[in-house]
C-alpha atoms as a PDB file:
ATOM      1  CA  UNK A   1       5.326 -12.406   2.857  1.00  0.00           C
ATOM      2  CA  UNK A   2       3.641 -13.406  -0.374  1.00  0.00           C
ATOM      3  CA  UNK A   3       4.819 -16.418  -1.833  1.00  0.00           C
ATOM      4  CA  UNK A   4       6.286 -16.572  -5.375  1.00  0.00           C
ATOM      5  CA  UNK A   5       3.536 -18.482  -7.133  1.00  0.00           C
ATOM      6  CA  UNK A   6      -0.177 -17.493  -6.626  1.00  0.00           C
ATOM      7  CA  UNK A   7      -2.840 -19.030  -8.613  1.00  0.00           C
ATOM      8  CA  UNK A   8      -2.491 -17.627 -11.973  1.00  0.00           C
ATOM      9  CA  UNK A   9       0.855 -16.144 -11.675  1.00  0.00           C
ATOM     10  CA  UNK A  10       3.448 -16.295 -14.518  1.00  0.00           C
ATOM     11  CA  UNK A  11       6.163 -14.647 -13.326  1.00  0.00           C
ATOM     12  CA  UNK A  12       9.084 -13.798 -15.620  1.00  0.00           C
ATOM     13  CA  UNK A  13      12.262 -14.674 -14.459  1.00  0.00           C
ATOM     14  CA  UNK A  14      14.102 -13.053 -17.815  1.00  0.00           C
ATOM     15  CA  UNK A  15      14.979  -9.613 -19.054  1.00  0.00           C
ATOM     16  CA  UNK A  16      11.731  -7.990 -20.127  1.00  0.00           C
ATOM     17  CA  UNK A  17      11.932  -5.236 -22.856  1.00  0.00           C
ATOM     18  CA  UNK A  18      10.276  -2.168 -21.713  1.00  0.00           C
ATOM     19  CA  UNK A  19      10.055  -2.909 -18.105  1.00  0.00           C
ATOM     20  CA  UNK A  20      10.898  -0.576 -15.302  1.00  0.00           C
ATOM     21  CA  UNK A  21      13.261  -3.275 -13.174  1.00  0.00           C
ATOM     22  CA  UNK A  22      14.788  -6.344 -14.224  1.00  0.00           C
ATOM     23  CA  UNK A  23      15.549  -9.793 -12.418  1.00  0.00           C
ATOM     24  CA  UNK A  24      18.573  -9.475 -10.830  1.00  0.00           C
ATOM     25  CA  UNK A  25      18.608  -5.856 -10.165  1.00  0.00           C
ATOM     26  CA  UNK A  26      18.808  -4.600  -6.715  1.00  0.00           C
ATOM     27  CA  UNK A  27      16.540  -2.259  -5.498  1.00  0.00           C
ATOM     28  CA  UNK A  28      15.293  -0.171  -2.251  1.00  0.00           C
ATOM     29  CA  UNK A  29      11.970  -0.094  -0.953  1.00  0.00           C
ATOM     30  CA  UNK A  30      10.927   3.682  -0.988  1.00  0.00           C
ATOM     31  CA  UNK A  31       6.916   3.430  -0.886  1.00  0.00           C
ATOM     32  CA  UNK A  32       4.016   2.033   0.249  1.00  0.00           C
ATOM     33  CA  UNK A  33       1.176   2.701  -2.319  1.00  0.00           C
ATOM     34  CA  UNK A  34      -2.063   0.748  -1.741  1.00  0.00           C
ATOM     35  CA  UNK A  35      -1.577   0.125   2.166  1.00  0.00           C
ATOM     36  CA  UNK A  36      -5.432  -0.471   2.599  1.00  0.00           C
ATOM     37  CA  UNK A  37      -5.200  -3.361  -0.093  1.00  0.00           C
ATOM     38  CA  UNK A  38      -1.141  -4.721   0.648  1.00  0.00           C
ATOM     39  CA  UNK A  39       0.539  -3.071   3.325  1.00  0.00           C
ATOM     40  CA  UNK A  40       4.110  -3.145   2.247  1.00  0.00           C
ATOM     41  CA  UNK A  41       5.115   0.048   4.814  1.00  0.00           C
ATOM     42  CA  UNK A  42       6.479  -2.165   7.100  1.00  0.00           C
ATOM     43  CA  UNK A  43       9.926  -3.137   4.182  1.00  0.00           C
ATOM     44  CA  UNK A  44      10.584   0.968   3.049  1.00  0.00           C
ATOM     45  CA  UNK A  45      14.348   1.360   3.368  1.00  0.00           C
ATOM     46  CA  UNK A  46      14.930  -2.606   2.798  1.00  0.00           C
ATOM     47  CA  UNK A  47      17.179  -3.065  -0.049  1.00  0.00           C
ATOM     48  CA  UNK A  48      16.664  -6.750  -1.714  1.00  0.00           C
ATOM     49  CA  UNK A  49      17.279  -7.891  -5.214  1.00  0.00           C
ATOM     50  CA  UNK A  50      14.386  -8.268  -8.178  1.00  0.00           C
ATOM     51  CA  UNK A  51      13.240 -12.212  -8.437  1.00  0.00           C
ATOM     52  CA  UNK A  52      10.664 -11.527 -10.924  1.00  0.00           C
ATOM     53  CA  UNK A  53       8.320  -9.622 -12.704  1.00  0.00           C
ATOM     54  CA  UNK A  54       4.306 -10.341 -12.954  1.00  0.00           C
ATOM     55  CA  UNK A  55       1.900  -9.165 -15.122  1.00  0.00           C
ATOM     56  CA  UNK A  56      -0.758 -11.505 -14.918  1.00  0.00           C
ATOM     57  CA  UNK A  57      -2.648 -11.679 -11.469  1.00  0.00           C
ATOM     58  CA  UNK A  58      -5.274  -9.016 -12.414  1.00  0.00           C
ATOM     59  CA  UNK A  59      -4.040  -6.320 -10.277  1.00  0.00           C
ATOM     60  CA  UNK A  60      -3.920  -3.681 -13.040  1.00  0.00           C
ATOM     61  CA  UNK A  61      -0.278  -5.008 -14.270  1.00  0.00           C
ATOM     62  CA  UNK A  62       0.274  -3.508 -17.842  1.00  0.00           C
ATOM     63  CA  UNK A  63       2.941  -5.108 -20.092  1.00  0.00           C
ATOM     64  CA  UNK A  64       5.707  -4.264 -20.372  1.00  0.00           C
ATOM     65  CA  UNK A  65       5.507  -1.197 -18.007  1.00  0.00           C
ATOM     66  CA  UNK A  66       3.990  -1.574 -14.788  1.00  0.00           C
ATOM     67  CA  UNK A  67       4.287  -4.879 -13.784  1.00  0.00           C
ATOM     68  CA  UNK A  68       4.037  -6.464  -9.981  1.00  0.00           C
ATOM     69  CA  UNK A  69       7.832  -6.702  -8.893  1.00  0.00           C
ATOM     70  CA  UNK A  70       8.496  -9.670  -6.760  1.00  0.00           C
ATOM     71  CA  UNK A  71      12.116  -8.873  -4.890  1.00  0.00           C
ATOM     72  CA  UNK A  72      13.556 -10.753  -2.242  1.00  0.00           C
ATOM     73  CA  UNK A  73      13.814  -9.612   1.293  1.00  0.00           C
ATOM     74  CA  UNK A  74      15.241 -11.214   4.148  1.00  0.00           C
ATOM     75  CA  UNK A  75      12.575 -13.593   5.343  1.00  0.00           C
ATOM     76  CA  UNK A  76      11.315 -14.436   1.690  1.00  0.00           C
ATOM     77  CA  UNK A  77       9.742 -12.795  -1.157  1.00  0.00           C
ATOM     78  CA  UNK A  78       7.133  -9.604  -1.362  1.00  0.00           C
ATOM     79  CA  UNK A  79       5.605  -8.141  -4.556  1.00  0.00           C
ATOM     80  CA  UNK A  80       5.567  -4.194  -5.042  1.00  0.00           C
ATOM     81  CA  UNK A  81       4.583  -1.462  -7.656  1.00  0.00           C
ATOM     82  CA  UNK A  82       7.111   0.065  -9.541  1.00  0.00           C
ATOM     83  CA  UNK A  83       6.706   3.453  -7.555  1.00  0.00           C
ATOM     84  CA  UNK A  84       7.428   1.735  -4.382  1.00  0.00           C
ATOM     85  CA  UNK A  85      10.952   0.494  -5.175  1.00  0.00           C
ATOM     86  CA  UNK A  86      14.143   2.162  -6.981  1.00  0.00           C
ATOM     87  CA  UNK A  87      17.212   0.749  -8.223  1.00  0.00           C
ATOM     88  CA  UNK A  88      20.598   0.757  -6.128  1.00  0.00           C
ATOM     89  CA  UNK A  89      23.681   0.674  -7.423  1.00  0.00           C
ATOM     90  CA  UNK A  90      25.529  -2.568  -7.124  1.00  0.00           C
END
């Protein structure tokens, strides 16, 4: 699992205008994008809730609309695209 500071992160643990998820929102993990570079495969159907979002570790984040999404699983907390997670109801 990554952990929820890296060097250089600011993640936002607020309501962001704009952005695709929210902290607090609970979402499903659906995807795994960029398996070569973060293989996330092994989390698709885990549901967990949205810790924070990231925009600033220089993976291609764009504010306010694609950030890094840091949601908590069982076991701690892993960062995914926006196209690898959806929102469940409560």
């Amino acid at each position: 699992m990554s952990p929820v500071l890296d060097l250089g992160a600011k993640p936002i643990t607020t309501h962001v205008d704009g952005a695709p998820f929210q902290p607090g929102w609970l979402v499903r993990v659906v995807a795994a994008v960029d398996a070569g570079i973060h293989d996330v495969s092994a989390h698709i159907g885990a549901v967990g809730r949205v810790a924070y979002l990231e925009y600033s570790c220089g993976c291609g984040q764009v504010f306010p609309t694609v950030p890094m999404v840091g949601v908590e699983l069982p076991g701690g907390v892993e960062e995914f695209w926006p196209e690898e997670i959806r929102r469940e109801a409560a």
